[in-house]
C-alpha atoms as a PDB file:
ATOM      1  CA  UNK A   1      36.804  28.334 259.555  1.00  0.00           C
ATOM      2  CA  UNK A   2      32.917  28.323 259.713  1.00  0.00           C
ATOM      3  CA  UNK A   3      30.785  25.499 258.515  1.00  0.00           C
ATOM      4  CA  UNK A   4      28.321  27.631 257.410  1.00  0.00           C
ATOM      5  CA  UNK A   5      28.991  26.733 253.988  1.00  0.00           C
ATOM      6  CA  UNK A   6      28.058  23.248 254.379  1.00  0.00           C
ATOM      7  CA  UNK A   7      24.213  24.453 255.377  1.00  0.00           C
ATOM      8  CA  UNK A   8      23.179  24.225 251.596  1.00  0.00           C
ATOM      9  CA  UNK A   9      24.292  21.067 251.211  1.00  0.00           C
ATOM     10  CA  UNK A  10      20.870  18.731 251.563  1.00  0.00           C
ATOM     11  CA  UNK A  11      20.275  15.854 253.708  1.00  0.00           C
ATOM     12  CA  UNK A  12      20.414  12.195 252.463  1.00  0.00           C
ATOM     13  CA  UNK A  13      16.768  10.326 251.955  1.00  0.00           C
ATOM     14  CA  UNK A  14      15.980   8.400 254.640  1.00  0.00           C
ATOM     15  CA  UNK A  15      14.874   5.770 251.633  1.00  0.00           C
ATOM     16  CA  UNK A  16      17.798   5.646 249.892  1.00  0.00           C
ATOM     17  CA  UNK A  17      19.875   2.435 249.558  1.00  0.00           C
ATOM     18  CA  UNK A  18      23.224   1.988 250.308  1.00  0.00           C
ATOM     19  CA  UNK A  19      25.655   0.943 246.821  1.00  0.00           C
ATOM     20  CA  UNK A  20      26.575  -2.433 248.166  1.00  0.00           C
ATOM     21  CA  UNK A  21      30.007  -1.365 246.156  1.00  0.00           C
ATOM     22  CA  UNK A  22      30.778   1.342 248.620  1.00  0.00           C
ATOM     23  CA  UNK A  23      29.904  -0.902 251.726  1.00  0.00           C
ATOM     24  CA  UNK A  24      32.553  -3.569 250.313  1.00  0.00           C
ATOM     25  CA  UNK A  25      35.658  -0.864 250.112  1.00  0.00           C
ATOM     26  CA  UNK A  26      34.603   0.412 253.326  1.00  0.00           C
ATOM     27  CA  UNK A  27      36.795  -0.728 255.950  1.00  0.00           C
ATOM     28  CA  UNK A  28      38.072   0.516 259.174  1.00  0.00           C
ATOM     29  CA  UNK A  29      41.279   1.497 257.844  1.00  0.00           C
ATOM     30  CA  UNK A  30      41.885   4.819 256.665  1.00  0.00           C
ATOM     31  CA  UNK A  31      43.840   3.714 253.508  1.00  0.00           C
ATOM     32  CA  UNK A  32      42.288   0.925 251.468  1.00  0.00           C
ATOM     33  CA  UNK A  33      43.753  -2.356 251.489  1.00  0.00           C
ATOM     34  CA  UNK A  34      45.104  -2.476 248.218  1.00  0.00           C
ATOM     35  CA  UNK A  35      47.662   0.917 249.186  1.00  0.00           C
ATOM     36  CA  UNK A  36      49.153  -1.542 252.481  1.00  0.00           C
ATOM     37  CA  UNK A  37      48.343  -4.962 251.911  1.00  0.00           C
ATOM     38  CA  UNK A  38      48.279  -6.922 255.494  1.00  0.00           C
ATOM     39  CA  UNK A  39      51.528  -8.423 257.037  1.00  0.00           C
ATOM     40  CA  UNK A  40      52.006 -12.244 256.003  1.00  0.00           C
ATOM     41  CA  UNK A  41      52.278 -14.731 258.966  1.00  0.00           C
ATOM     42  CA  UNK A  42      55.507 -17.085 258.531  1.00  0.00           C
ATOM     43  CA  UNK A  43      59.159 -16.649 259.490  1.00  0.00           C
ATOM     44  CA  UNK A  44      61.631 -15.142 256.960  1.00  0.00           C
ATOM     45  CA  UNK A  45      64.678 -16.659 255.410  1.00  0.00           C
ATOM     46  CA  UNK A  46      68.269 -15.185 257.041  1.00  0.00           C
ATOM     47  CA  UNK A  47      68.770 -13.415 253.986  1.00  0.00           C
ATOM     48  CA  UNK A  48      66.011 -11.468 253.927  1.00  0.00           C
ATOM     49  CA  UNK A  49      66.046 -10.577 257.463  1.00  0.00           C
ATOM     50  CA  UNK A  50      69.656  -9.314 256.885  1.00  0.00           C
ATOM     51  CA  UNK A  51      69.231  -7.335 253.770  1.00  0.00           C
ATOM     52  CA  UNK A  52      66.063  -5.543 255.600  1.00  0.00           C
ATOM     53  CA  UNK A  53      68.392  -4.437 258.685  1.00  0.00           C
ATOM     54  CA  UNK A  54      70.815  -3.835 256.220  1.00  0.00           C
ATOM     55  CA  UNK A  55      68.669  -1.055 254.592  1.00  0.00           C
ATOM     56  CA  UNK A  56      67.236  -0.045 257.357  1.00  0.00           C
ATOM     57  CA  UNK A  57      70.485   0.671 259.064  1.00  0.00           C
ATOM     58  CA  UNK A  58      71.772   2.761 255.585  1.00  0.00           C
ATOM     59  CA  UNK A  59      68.787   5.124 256.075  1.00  0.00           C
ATOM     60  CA  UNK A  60      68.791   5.751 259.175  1.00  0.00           C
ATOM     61  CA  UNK A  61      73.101   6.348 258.909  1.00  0.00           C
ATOM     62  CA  UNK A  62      72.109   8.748 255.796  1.00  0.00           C
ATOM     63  CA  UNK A  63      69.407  10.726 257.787  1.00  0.00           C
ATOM     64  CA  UNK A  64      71.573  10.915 261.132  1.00  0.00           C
ATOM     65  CA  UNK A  65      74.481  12.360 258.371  1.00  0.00           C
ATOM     66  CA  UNK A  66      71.789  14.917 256.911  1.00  0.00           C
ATOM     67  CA  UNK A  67      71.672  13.296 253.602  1.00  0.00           C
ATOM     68  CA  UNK A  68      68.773  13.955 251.355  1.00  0.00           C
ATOM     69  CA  UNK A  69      67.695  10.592 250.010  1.00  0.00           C
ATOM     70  CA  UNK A  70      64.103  11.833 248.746  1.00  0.00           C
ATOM     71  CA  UNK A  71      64.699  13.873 246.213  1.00  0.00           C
ATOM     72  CA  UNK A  72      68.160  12.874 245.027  1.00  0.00           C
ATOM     73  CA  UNK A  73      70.960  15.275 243.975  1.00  0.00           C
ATOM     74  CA  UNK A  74      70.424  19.052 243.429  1.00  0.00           C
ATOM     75  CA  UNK A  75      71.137  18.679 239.361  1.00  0.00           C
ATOM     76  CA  UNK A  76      69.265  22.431 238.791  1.00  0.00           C
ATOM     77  CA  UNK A  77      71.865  23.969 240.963  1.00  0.00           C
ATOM     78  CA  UNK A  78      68.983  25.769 243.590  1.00  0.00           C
END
């Protein structure tokens, strides 16, 4: 793949101003914030800590067994 087809496209103005919009969704993250919100400081309750292992440990038995959980059962018989 050549990037020759990028040579028409022109170059920005040097006087051109920024949309202070686009500066404030720019981040250094390459998904915005609102798709993975940050991690909350704090400890979590017993219950929650089990139920997470507790899923965690049912998908990773159902992918070691080879069981599809994505897409669910094949209902259209492929």
């Amino acid at each position: 793949m050549t990037l020759d087809r990028y040579a028409d496209v022109p170059a920005a103005d040097s006087n051109a101003e920024i949309d202070d919009h686009w500066l404030a969704m720019r981040s250094s993250s390459a998904l915005p914030s609102i798709y993975l919100p940050p991690s909350m400081v704090g400890r979590r309750s017993g219950f929650t800590q089990a139920t997470a292992a507790v899923l965690i440990a049912v998908f990773l038995l159902a992918t070691s067994a080879g069981v599809c959980l994505t897409y669910g059962p094949d209902v259209f018989g492929r």
